[in-house]
Protein backbone atom coordinates (compact mmCIF):
# COMPACT_ATOMS: atom_id res chain seq x y z
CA UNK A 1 -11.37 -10.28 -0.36
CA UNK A 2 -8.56 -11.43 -2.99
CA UNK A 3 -9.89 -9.03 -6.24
CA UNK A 4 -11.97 -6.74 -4.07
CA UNK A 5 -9.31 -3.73 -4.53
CA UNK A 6 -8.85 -4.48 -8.16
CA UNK A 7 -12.77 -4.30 -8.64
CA UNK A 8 -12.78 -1.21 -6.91
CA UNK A 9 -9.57 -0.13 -8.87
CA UNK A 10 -8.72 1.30 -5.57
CA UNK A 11 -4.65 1.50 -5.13
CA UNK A 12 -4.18 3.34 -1.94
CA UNK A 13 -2.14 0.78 -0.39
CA UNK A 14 0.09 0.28 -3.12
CA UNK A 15 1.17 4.21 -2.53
CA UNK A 16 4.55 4.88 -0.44
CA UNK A 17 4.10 1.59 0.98
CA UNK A 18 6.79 0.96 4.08
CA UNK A 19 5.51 -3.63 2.94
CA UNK A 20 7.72 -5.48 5.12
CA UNK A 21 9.19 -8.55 3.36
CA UNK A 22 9.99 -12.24 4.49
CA UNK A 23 12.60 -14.33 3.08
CA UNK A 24 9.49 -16.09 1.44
CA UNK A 25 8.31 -13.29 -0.43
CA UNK A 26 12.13 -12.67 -1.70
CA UNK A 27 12.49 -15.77 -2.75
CA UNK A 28 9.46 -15.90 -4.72
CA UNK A 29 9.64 -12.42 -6.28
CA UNK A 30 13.03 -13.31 -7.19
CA UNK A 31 11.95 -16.66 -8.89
CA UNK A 32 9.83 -14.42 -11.34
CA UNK A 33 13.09 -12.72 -12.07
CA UNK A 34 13.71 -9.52 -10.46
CA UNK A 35 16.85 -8.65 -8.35
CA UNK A 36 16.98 -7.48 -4.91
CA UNK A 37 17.82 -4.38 -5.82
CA UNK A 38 15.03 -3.63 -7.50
CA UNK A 39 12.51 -4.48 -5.17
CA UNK A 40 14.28 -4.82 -1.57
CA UNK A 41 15.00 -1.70 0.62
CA UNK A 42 16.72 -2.41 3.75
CA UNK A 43 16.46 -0.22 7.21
CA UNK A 44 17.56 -0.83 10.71
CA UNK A 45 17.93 -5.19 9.62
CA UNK A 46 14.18 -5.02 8.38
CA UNK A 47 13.25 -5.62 4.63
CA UNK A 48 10.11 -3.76 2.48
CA UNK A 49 9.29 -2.96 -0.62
CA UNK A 50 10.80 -0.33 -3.05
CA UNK A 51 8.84 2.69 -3.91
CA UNK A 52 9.19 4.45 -6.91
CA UNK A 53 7.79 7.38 -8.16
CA UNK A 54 5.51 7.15 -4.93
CA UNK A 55 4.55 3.94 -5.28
CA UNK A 56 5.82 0.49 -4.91
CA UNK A 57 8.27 -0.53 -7.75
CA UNK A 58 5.49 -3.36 -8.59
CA UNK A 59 2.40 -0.85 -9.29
CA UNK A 60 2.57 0.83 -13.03
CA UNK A 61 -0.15 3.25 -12.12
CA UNK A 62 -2.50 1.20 -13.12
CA UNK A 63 -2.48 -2.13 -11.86
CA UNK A 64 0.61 -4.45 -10.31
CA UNK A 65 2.92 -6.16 -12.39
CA UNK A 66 3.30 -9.32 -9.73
CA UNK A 67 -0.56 -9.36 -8.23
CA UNK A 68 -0.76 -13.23 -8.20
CA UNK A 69 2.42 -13.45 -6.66
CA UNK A 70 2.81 -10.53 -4.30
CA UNK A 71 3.99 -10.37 -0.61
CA UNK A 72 2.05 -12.20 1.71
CA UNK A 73 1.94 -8.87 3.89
CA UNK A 74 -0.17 -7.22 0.44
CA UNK A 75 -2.21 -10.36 0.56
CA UNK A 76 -3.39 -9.88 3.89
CA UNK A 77 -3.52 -5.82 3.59
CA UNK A 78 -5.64 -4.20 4.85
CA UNK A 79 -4.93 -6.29 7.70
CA UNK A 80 -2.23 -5.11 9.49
CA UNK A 81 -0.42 -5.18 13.28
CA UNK A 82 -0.74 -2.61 15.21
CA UNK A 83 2.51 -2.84 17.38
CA UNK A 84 1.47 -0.54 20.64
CA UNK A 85 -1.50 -2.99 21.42
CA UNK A 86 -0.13 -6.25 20.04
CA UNK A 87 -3.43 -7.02 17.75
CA UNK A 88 -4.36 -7.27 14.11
CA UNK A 89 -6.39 -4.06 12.78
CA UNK A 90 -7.90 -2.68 9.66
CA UNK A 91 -5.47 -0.31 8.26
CA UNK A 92 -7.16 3.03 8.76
CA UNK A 93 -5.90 4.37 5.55
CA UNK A 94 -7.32 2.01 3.58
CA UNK A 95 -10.70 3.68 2.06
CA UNK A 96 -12.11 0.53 2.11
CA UNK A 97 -11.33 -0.99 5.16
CA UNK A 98 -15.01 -1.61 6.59
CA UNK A 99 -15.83 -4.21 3.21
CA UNK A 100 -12.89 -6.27 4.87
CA UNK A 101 -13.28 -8.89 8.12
CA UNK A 102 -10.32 -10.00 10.45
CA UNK A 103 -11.50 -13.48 10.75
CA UNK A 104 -9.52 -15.72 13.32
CA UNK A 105 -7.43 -17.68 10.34
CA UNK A 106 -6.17 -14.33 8.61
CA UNK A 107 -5.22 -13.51 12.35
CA UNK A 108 -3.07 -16.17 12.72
CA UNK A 109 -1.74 -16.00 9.11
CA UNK A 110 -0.68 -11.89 10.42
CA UNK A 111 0.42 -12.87 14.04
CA UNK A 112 2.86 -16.04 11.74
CA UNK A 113 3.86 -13.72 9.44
CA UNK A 114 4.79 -10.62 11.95
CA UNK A 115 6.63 -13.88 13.95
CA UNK A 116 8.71 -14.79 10.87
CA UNK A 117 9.66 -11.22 9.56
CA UNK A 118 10.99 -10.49 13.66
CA UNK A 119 12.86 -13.64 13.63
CA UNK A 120 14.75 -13.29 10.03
CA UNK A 121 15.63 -10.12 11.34
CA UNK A 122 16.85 -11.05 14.67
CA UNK A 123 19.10 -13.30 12.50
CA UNK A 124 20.35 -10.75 9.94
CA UNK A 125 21.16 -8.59 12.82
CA UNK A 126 22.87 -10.83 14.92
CA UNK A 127 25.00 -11.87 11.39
CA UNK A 128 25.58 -8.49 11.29
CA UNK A 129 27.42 -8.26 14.90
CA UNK A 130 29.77 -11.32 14.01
């Protein structure tokens, strides 16, 4: 699963990407050296990815610049949540999405993952209201 996309050169997801971010991925994409403004957008308390040029600010066209150390939401992709029935899915835009498998352990890395991002947020928001 990890190099599949790059095999297939295949960089749908990496196209106008709405990547939600933990304080985790932050962290580490800022220990490589780039600022939050380069990478973070923030809406509504919740934190994704940057797009440029429609694409995220990471992806030169060709391939992207932080691969080994990208989000654990692009790690998992093209598992994703699918809010309105509370369960991990193949992302449908994803033109490979049938080579993938949603095993039981990359379902609980999502359903941890989804937890974290909704709690850091709860907690930005409510340091918001103080």
């Amino acid at each position: 699963m990890d190099r599949l996309c790059i095999d297939l050169k295949c960089i749908q997801c990496c196209k106008d990407t709405n990547m939600l971010l933990s304080d985790t991925d932050i962290k580490q994409i800022k220990s490589l050296g780039f600022s939050n403004n380069f990478f973070v957008d923030t809406f509504d308390g919740w934190l994704q990815l940057k797009n440029r040029d429609g694409r995220c600010v990471f992806h030169n066209g060709i391939k992207c610049l932080i691969y080994e150390d990208r989000p654990e939401g692009c790690q998992l992709y093209p598992i994703t949540f699918d809010n309105d029935n509370n369960c991990a899915i193949l992302d449908e835009e994803c033109p490979y999405r049938m080579k993938f498998l949603i095993t039981q352990s990359l379902r609980k890395k999502l359903f941890h993952l989804i937890s974290r991002i909704v709690s850091e947020r709860s907690q930005r928001m409510n340091g918001y209201n103080d």
